[in-house]
N, C-alpha and C. Protein backbone atom coordinates (compact mmCIF):
# COMPACT_ATOMS: atom_id res chain seq x y z
N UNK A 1 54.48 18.44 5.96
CA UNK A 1 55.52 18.28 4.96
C UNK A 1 55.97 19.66 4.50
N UNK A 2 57.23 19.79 4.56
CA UNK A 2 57.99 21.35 3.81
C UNK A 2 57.81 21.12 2.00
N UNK A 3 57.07 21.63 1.71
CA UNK A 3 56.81 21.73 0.20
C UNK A 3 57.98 22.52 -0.15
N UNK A 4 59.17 23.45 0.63
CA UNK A 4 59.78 24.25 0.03
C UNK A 4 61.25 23.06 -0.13
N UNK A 5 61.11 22.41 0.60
CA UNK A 5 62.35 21.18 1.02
C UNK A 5 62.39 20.41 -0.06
N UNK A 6 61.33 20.28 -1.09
CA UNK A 6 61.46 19.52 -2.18
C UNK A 6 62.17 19.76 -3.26
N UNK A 7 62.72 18.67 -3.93
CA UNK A 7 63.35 19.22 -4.95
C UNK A 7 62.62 19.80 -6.26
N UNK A 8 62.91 20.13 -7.14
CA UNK A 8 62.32 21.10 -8.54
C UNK A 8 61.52 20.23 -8.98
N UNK A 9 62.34 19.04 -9.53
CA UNK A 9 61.35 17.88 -10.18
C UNK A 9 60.02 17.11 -9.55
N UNK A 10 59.83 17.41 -8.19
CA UNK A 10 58.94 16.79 -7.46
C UNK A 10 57.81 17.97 -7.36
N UNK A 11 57.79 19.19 -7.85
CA UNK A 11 57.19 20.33 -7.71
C UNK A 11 56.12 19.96 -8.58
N UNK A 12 55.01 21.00 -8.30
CA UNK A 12 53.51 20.80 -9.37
C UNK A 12 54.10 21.04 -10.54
N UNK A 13 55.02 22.25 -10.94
CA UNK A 13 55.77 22.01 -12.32
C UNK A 13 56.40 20.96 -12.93
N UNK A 14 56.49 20.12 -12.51
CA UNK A 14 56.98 18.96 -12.84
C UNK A 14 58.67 19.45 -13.64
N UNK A 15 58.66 18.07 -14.11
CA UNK A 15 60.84 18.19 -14.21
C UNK A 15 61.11 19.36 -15.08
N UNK A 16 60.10 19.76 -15.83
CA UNK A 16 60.40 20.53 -16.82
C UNK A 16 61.32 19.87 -18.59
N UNK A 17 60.84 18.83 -18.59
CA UNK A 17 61.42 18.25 -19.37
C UNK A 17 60.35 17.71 -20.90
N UNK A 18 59.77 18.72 -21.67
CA UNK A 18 59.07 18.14 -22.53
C UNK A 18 59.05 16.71 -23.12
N UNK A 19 60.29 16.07 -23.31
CA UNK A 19 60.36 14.94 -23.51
C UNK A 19 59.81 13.74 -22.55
N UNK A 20 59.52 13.66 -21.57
CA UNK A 20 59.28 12.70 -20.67
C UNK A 20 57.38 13.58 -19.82
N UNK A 21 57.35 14.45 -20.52
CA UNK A 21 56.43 15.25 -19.49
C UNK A 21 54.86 14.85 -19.72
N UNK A 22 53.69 14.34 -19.94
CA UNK A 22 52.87 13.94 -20.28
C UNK A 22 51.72 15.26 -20.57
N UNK A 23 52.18 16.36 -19.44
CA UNK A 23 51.12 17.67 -19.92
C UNK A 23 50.36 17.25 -18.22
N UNK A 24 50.23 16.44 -18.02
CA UNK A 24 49.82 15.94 -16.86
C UNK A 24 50.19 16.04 -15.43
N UNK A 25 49.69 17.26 -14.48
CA UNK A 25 50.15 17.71 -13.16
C UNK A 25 50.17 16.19 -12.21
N UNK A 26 48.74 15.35 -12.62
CA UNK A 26 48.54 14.19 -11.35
C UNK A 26 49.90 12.87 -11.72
N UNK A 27 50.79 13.59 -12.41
CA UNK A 27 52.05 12.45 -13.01
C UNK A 27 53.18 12.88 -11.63
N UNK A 28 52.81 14.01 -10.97
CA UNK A 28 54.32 14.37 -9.87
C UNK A 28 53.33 14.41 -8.94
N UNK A 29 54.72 14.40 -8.23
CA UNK A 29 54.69 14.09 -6.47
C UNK A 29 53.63 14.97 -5.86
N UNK A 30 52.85 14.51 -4.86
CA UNK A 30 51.47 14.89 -4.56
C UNK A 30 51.91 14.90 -2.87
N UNK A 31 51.38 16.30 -2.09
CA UNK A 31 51.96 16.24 -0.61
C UNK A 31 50.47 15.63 0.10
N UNK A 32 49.50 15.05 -0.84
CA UNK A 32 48.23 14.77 -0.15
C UNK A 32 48.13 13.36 -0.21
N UNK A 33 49.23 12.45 -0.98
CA UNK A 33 49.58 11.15 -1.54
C UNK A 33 49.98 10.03 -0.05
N UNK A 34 49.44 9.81 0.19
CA UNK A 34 50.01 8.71 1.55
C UNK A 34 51.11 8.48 1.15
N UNK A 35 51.59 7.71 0.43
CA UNK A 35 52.81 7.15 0.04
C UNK A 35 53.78 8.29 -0.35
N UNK A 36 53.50 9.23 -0.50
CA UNK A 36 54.73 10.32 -1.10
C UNK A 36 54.80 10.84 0.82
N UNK A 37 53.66 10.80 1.81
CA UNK A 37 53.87 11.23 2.87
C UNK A 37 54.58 10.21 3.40
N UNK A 38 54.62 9.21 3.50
CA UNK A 38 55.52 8.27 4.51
C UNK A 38 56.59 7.90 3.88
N UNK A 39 56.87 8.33 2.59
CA UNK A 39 58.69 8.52 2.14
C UNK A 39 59.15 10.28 2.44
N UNK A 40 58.58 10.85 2.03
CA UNK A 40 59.09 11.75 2.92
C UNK A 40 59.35 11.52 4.48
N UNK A 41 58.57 11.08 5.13
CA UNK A 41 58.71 11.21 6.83
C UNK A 41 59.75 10.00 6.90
N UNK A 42 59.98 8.95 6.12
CA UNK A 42 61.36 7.91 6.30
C UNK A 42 62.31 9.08 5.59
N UNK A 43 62.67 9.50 4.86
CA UNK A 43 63.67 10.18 4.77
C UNK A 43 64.18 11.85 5.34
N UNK A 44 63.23 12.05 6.00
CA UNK A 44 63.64 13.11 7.17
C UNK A 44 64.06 11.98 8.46
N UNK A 45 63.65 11.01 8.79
CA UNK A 45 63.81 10.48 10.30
C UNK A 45 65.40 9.61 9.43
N UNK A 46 65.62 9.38 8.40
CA UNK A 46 66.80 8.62 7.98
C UNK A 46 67.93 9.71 8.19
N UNK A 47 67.64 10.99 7.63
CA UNK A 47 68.44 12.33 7.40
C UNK A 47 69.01 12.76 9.20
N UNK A 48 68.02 12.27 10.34
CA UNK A 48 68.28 13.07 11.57
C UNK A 48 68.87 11.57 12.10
N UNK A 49 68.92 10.47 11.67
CA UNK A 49 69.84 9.08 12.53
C UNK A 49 70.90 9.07 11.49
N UNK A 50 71.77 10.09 10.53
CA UNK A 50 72.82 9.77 10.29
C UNK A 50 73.97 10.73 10.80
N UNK A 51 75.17 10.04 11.27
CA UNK A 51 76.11 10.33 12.14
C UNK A 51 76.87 11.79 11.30
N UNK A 52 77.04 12.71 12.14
CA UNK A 52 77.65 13.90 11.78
C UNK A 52 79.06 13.55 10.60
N UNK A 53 79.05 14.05 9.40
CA UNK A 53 80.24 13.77 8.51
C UNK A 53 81.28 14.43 8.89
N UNK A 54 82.58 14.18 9.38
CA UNK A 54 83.78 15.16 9.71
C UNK A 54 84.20 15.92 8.52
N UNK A 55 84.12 17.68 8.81
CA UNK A 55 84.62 18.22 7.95
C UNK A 55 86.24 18.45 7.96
N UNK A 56 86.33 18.50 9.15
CA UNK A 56 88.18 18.87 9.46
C UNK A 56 88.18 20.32 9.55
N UNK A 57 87.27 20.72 10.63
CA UNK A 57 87.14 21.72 11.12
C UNK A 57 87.31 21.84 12.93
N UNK A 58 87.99 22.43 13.35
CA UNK A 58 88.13 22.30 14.76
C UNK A 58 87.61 23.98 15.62
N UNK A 59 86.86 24.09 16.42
CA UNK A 59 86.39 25.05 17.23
C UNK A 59 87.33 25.42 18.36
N UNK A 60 88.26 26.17 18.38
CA UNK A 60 88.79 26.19 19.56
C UNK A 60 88.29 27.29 20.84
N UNK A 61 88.13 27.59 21.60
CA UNK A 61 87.75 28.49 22.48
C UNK A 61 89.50 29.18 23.59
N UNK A 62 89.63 30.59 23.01
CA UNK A 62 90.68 31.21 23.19
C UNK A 62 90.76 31.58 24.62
N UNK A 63 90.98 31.51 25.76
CA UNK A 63 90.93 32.73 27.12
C UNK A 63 91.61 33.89 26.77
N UNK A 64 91.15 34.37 27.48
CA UNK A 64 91.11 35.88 27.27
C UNK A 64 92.53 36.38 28.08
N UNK A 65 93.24 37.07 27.60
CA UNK A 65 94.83 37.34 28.09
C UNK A 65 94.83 38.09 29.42
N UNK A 66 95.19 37.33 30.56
CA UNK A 66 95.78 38.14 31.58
C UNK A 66 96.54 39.70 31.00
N UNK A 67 95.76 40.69 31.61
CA UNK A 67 96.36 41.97 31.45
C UNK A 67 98.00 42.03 32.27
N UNK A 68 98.41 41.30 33.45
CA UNK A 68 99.73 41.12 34.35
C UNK A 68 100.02 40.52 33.12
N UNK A 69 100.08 39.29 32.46
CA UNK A 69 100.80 38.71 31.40
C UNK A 69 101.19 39.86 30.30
N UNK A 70 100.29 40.23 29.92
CA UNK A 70 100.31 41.49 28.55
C UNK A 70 101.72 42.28 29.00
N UNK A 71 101.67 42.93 30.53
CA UNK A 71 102.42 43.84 30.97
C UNK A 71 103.70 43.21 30.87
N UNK A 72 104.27 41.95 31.20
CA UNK A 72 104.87 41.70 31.62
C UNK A 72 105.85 41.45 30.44
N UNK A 73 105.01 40.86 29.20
CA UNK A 73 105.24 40.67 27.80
C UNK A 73 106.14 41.78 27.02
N UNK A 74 105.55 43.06 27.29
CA UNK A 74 105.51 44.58 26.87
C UNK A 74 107.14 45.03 27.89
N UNK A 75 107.13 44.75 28.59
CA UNK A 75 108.63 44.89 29.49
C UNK A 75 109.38 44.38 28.83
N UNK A 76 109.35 42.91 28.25
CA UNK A 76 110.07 42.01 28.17
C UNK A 76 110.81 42.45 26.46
N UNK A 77 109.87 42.70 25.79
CA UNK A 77 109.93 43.21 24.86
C UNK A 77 110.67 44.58 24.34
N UNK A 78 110.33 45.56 25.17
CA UNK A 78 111.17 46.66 25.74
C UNK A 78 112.53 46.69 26.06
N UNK A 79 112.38 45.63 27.11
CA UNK A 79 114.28 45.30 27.39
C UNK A 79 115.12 45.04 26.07
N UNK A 80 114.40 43.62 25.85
CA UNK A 80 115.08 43.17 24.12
C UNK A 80 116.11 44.61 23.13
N UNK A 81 114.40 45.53 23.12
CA UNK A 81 114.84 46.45 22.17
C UNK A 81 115.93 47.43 22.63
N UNK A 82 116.04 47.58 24.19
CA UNK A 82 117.01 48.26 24.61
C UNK A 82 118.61 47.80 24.40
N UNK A 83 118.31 46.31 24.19
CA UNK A 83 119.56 45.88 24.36
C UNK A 83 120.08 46.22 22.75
N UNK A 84 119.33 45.71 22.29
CA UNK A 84 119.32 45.97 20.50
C UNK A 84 120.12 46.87 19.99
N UNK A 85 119.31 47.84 21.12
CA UNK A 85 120.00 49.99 20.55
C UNK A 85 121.21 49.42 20.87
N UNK A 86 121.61 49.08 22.33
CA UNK A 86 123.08 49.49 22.85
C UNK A 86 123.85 48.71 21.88
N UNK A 87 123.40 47.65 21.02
CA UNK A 87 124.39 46.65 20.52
C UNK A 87 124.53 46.99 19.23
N UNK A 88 124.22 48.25 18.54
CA UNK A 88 123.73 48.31 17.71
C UNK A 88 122.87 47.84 16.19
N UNK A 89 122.17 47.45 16.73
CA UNK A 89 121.32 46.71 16.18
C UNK A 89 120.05 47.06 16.51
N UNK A 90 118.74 47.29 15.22
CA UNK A 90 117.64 48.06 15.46
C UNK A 90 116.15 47.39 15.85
N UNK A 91 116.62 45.98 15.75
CA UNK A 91 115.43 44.96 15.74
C UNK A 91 116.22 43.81 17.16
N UNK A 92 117.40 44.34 17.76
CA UNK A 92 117.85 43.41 18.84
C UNK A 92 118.61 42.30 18.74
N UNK A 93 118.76 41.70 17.50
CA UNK A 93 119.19 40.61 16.85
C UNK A 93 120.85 41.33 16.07
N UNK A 94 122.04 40.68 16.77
CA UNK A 94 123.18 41.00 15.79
C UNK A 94 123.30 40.51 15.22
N UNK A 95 123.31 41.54 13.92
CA UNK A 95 123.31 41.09 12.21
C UNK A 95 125.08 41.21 11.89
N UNK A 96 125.59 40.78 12.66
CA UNK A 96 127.42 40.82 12.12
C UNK A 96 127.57 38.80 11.40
């Protein structure tokens, strides 16, 4: 049993709650307790048979850019701006 997996209130300190607290350690959860061991072990085997919750997160996996593509991109781009100058226009796009 993970004694660290437990929550606060189930600890030898107990809830920390003077009002409900008796002064009494053998009043909380005991990892030597049969019964505190076979609810723990149903609720770890309950925790690993429940179905993954969707966060709305998606993993995509990118390939890696053809360097011929890059080049070809970088030309293409180049021309644009050439045409740009001659037309005057500094971004390629006529702004009339």
């Amino acid at each position: 049993m993970d004694y660290s997996s437990l929550p606060h209130f189930c600890r030898q300190e107990g809830s920390g709650s003077s009002k409900h607290s008796s002064g009494d350690a053998d009043n909380c959860f005991s990892l030597d307790h049969p019964f505190h061991q076979e609810l723990y072990s149903f609720i770890q085997e309950q925790a690993l048979n429940q179905e993954l919750i969707k966060q709305g997160s998606l993993h995509v996996k990118i390939p890696e850019q053809d360097p011929e593509d890059a080049k070809i991109v970088e030309v293409i781009e180049a021309e644009f701006h050439k045409l740009g100058v001659q037309n005057g226009s500094a971004n390629g796009i006529d702004q009339a």
